[in-house]
N, C-alpha and C. Protein backbone atom coordinates (compact mmCIF):
# COMPACT_ATOMS: atom_id res chain seq x y z
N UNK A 1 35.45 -50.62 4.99
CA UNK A 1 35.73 -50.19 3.65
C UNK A 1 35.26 -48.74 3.48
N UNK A 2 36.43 -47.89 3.02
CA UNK A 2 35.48 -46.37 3.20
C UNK A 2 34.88 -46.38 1.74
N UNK A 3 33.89 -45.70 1.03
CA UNK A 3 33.20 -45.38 0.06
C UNK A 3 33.60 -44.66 -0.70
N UNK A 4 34.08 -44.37 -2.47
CA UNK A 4 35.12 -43.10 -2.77
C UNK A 4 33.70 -42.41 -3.02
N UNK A 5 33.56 -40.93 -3.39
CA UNK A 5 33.10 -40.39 -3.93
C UNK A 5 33.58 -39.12 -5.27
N UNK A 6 32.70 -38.61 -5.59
CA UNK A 6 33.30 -37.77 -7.06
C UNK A 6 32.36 -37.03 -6.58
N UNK A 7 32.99 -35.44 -7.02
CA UNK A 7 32.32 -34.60 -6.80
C UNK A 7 32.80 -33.69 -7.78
N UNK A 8 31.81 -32.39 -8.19
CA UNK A 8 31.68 -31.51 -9.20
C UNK A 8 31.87 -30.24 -9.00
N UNK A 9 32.58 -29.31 -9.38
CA UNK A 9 32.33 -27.66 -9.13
C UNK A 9 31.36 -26.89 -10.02
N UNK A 10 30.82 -26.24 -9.21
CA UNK A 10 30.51 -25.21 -10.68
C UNK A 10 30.44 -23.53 -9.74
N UNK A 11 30.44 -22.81 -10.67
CA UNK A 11 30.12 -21.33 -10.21
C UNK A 11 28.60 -20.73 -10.44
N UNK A 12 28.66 -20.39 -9.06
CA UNK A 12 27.32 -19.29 -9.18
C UNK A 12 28.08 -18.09 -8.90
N UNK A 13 26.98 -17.13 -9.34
CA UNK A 13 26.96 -15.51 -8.95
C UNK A 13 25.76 -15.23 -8.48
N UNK A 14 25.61 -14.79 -6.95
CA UNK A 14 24.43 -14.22 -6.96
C UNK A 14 24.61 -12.77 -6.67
N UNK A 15 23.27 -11.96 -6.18
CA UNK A 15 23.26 -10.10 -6.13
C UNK A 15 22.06 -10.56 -4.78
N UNK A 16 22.17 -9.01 -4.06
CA UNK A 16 21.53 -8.67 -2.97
C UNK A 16 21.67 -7.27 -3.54
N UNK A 17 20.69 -6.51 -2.64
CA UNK A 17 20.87 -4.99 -2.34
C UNK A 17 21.30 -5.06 -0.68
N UNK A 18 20.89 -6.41 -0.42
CA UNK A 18 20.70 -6.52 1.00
C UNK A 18 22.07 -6.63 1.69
N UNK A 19 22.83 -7.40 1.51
CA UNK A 19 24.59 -8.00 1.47
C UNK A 19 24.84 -9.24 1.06
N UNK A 20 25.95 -9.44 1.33
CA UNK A 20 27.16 -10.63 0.32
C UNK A 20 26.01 -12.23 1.01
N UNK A 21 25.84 -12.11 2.20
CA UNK A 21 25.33 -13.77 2.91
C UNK A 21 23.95 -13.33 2.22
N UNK A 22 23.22 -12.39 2.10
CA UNK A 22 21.75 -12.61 1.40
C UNK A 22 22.14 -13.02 -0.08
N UNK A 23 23.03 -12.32 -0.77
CA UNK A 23 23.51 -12.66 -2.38
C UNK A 23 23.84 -13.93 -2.45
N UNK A 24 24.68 -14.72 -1.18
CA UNK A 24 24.70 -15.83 -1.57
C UNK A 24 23.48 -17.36 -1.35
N UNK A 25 23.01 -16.86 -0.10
CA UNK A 25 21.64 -17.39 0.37
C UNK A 25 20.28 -17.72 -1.61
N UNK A 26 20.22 -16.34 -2.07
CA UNK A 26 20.13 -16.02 -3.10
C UNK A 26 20.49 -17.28 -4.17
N UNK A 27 21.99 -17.00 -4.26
CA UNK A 27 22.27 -18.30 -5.00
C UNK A 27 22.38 -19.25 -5.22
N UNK A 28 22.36 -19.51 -3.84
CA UNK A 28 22.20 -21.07 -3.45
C UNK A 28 20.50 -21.76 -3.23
N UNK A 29 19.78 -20.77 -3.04
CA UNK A 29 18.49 -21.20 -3.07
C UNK A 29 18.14 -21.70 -4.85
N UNK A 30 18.48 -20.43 -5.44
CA UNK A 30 17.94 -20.38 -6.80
C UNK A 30 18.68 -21.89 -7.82
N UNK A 31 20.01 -21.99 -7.54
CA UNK A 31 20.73 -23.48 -7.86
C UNK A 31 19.68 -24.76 -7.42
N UNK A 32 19.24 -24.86 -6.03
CA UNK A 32 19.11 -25.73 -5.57
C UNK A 32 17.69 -26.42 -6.22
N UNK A 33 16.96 -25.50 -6.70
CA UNK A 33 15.99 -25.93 -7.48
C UNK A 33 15.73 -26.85 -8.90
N UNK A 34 17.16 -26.48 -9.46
CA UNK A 34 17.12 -27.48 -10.15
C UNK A 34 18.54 -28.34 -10.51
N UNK A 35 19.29 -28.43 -9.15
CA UNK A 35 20.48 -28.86 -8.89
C UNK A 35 20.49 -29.76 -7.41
N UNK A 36 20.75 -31.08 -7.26
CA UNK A 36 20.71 -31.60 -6.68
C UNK A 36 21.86 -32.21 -5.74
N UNK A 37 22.12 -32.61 -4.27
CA UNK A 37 23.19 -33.21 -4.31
C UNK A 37 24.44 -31.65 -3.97
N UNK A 38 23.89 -30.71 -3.62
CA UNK A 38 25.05 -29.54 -3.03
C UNK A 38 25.31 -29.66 -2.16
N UNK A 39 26.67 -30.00 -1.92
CA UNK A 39 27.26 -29.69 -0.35
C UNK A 39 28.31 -28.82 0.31
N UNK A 40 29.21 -28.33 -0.31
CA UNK A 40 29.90 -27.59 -0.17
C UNK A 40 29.64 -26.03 -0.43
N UNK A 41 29.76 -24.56 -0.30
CA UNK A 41 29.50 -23.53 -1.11
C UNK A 41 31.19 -22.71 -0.18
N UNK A 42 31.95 -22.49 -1.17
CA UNK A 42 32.74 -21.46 -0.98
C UNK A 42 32.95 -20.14 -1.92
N UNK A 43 33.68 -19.23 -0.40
CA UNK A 43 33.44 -17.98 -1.30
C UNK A 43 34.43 -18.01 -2.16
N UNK A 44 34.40 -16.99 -3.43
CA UNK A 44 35.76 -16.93 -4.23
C UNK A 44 36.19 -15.96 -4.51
N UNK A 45 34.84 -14.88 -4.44
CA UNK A 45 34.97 -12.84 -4.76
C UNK A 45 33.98 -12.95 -4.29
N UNK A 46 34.09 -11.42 -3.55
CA UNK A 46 33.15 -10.13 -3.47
C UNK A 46 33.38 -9.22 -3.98
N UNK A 47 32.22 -8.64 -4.22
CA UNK A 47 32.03 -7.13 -5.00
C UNK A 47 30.96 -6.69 -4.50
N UNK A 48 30.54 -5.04 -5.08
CA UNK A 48 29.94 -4.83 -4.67
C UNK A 48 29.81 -3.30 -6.24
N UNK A 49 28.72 -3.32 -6.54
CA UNK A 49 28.10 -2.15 -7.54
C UNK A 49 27.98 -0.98 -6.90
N UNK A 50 28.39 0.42 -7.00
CA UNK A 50 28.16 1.34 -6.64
C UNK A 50 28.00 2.46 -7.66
N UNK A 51 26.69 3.82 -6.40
CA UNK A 51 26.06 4.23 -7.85
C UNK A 51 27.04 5.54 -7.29
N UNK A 52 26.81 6.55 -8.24
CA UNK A 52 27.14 8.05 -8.88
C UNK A 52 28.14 8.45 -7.30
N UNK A 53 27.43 8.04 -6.21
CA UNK A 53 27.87 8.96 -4.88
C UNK A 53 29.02 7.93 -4.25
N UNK A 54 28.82 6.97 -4.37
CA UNK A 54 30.05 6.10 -4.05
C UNK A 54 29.14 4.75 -2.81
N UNK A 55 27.85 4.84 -2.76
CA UNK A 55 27.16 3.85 -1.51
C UNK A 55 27.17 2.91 -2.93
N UNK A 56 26.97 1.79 -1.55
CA UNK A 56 26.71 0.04 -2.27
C UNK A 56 25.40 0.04 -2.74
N UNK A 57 25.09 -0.27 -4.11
CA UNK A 57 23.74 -0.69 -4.20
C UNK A 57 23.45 -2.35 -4.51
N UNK A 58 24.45 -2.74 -4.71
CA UNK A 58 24.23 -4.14 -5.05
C UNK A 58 25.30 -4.90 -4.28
N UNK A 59 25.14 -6.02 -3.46
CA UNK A 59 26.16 -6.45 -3.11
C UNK A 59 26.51 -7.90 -3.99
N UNK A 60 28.07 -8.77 -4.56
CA UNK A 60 27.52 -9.74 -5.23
C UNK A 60 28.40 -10.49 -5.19
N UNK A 61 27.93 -12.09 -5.18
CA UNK A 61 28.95 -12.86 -4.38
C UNK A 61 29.24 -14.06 -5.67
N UNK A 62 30.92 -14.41 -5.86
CA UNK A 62 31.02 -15.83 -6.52
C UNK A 62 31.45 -16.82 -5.64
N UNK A 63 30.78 -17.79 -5.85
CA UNK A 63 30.80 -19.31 -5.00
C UNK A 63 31.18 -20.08 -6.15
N UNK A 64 32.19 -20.80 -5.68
CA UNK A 64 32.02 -22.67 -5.64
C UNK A 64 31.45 -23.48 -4.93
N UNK A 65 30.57 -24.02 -5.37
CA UNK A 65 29.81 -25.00 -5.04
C UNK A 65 29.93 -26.16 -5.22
N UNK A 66 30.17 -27.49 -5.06
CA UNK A 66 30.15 -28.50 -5.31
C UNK A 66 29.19 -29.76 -4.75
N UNK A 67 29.14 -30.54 -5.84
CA UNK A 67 27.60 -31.24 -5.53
C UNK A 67 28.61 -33.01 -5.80
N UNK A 68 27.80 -33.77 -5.36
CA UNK A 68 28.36 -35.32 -4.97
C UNK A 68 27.59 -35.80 -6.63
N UNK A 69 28.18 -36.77 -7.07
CA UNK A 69 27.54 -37.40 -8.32
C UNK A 69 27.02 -38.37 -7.48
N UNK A 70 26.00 -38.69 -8.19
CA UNK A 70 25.19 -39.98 -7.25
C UNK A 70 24.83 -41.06 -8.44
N UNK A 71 24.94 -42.60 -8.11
CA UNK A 71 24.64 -43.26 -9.04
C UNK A 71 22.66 -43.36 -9.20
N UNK A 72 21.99 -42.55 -10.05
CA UNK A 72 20.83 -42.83 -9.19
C UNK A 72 20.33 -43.70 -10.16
N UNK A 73 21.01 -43.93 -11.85
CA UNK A 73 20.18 -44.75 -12.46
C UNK A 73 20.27 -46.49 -11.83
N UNK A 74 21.51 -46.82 -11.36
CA UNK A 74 21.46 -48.34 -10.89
C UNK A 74 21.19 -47.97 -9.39
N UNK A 75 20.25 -47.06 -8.77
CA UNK A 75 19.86 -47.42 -7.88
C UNK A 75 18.22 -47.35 -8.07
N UNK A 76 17.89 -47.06 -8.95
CA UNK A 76 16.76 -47.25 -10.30
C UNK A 76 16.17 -48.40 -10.36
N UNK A 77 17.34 -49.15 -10.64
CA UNK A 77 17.18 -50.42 -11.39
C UNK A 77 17.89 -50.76 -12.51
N UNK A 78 18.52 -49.66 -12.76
CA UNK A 78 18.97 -49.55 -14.69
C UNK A 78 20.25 -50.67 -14.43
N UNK A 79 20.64 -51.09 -15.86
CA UNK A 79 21.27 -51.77 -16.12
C UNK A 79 22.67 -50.74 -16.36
N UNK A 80 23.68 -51.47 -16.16
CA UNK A 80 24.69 -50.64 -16.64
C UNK A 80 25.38 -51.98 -17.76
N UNK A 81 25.41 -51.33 -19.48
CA UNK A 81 26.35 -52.02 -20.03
C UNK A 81 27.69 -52.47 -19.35
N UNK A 82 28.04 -53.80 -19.97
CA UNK A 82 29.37 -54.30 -19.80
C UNK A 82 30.25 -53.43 -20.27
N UNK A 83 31.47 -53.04 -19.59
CA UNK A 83 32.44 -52.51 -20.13
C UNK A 83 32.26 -50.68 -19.55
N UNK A 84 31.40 -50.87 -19.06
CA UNK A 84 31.10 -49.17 -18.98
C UNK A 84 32.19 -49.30 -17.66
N UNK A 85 32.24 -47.71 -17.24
CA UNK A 85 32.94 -47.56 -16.16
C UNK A 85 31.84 -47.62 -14.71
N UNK A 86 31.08 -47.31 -14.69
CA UNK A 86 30.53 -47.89 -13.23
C UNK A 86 29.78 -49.22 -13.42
N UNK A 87 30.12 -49.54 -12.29
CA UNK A 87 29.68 -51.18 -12.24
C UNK A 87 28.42 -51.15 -11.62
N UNK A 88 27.31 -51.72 -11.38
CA UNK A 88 25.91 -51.73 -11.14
C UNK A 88 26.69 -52.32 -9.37
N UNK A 89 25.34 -52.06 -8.78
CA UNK A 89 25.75 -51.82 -7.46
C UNK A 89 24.91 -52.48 -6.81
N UNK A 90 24.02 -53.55 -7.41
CA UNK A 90 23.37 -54.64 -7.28
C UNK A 90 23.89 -55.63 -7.33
């Protein structure tokens, strides 16, 4: 029986002075702290800030990221009302 899963996007932006894999390293660290459950990170843009003379000073990256929903209250213990859409897994 394979298992379905659901999964979520969201966007980060991160910045480096350093480059685009530190900007995103960056963003994906700083998400992960209070985001759980990331598995995917793709790129979607680069850019990059430049000052008066035309050099990079900022490099800066948008990702999609997507993270797995996890049932964690009925693996808790919680009850799930009748009628709801997930069924308890107990």
């Amino acid at each position: 029986m394979v298992q379905e899963s659901v999964y979520r996007a969201i966007e980060l932006v991160g910045s480096s002075p350093i480059g685009w894999e530190d900007a995103a390293k960056n963003a994906i660290d700083t998400a992960h702290k209070s985001i759980w459950n990331l598995r995917i990170a793709r790129v979607a843009e680069l850019d990059a800030k430049l000052d008066e003379k035309g050099n990079i000073i900022l490099y800066r990256i948008k990702l999609r990221i997507s993270l797995k929903y996890e049932d964690w209250k009925t693996d808790l213990g919680w009850k799930v009302p009748k009628g709801d859409a997930a069924e308890p897994l107990c």
